[in-house]
Each structure stands twice: as C-alpha cells, then as structure tokens.
Protein backbone atom coordinates (compact mmCIF):
# COMPACT_ATOMS: atom_id res chain seq x y z
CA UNK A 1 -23.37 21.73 0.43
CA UNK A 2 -25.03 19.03 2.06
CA UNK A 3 -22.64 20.19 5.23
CA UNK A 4 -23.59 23.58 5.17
CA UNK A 5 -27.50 22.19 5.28
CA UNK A 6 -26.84 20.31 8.02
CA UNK A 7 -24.99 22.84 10.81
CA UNK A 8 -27.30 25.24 9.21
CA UNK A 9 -30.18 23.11 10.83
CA UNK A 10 -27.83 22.05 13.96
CA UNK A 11 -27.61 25.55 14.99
CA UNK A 12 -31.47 26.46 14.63
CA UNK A 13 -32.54 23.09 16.40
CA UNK A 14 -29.97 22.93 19.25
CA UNK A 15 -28.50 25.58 21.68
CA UNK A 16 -25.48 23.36 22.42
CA UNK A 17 -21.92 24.49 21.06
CA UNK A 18 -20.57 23.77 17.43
CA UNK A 19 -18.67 20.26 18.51
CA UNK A 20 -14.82 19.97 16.97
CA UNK A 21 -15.78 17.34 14.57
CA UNK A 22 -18.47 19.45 13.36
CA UNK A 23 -16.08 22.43 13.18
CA UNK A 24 -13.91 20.29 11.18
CA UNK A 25 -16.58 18.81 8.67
CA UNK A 26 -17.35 22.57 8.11
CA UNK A 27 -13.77 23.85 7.73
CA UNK A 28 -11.61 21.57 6.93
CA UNK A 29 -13.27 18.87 4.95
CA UNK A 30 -14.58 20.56 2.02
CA UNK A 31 -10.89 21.85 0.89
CA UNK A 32 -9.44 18.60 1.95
CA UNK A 33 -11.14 16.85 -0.48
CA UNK A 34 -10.91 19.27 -3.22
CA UNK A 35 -7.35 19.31 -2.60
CA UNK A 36 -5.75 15.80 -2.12
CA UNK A 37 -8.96 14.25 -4.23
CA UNK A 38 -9.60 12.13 -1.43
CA UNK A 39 -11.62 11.56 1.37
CA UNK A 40 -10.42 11.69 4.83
CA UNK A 41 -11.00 8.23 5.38
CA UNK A 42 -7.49 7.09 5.40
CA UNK A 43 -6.77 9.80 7.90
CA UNK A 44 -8.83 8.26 10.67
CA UNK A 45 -8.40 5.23 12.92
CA UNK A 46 -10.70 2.87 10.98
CA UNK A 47 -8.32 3.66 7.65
CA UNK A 48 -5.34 3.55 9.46
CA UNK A 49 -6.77 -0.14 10.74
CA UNK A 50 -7.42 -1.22 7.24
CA UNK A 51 -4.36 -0.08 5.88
CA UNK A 52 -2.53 -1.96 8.87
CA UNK A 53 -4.42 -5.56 7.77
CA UNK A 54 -4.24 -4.78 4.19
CA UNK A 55 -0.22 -4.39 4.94
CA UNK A 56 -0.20 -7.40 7.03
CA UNK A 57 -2.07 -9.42 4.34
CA UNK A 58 0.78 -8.71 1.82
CA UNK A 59 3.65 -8.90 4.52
CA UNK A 60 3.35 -12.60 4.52
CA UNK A 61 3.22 -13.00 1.30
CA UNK A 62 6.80 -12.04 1.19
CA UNK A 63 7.88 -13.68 4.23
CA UNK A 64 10.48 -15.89 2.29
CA UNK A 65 12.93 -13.24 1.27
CA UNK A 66 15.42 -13.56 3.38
CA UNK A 67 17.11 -10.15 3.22
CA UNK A 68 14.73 -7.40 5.64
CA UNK A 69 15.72 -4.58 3.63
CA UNK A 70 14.73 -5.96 0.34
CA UNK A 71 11.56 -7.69 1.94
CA UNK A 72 10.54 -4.14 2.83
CA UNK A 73 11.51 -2.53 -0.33
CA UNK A 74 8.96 -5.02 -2.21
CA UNK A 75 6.64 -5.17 0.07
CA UNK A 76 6.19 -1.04 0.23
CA UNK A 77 6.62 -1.03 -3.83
CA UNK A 78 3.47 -3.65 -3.75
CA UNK A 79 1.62 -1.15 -1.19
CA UNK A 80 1.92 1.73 -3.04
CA UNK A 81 1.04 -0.30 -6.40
CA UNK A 82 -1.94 -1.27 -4.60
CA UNK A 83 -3.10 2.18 -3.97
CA UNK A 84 -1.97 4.11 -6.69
CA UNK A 85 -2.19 1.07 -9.62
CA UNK A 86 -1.72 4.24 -11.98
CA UNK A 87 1.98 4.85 -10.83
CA UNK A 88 3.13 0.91 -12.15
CA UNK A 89 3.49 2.46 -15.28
CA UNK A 90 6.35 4.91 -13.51
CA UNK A 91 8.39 2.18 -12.62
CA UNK A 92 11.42 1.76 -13.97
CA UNK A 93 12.20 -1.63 -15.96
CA UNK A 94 14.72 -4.07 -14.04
CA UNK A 95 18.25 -3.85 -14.66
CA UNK A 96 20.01 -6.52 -16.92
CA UNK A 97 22.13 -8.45 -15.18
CA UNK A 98 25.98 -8.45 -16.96
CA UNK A 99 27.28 -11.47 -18.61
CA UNK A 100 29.62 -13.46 -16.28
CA UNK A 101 32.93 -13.79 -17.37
CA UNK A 102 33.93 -17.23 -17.42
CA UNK A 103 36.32 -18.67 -14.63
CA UNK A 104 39.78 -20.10 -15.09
C-alpha cells in the first residue's frame, strides 16, 4: 500500500524513530478501514468538530419542542438519518392515534 511505500522510504531516508502516528497509519489504519468501512476521520478532533456544528445546525431547528426528552429523541433520530440515510427505511411507521370516545 501506498503506507507501506511511504515508512518504507521514512526508514531508509531518516534515522529518527517510527513516530506514534506513523505507527498507527501502519497498524491500525489499514484494518480499521477494512473493518468499519470508514475512514478514521470521524475519530479525530476535526470530525468530532464537524459533527459538533453539524449537530448544532439541526439542534435549532428543533428548538420549539417544548418537551427536552422528545427534542432529543428527534433531533438524534435526524442525526443518525443524516449519516446513515440507508437506515430511514428501518424505521418503524408512526403509531395511529385511537379514536376518542366522545364526552358526556
């Protein structure tokens, strides 16, 4: 791989020590990928930061329900939607509401 290649030449050109990023790009990337079928962009702080404003973004769009726990609910079932737009066709359809019975 292209990694390979390039600690191959890192180790010929310089006598400084294998650095822990590099140990991890040589490691640990490779089978990361292969596994989750992902980068490991998400993992580091500039994902985590454009998770965090892409979160924000849709926060206020449901600022006006009221109740927190339900504001949350939607607002981590639009996340998730948003990353995974495959898994909206897992969700289950709304429940019907009952008729009311009529008051006295």
């Amino acid at each position: 791989t292209a990694i390979d290649a390039f600690l191959r030449f890192y180790r010929e050109s310089f006598t400084a020590t294998v650095l822990p990023k590099m140990h991890m790009l040589e490691d640990h990337l490779v089978p990361w990928v292969k596994r989750w079928k992902v980068g490991c962009g998400c993992m580091g702080k500039q994902g985590a930061e454009s998770l965090h404003a892409m979160f924000n973004n849709v926060e206020r769009a449901y600022n006006n329900i009221v109740d927190r726990v339900e504001r949350l609910r939607v607002l981590l079932q639009n996340h998730h939607f948003k990353l995974l737009p495959a898994n909206k066709s897992l969700e289950p359809p709304p429940l019907k509401k009952r008729p009311t019975k009529p008051r006295d």
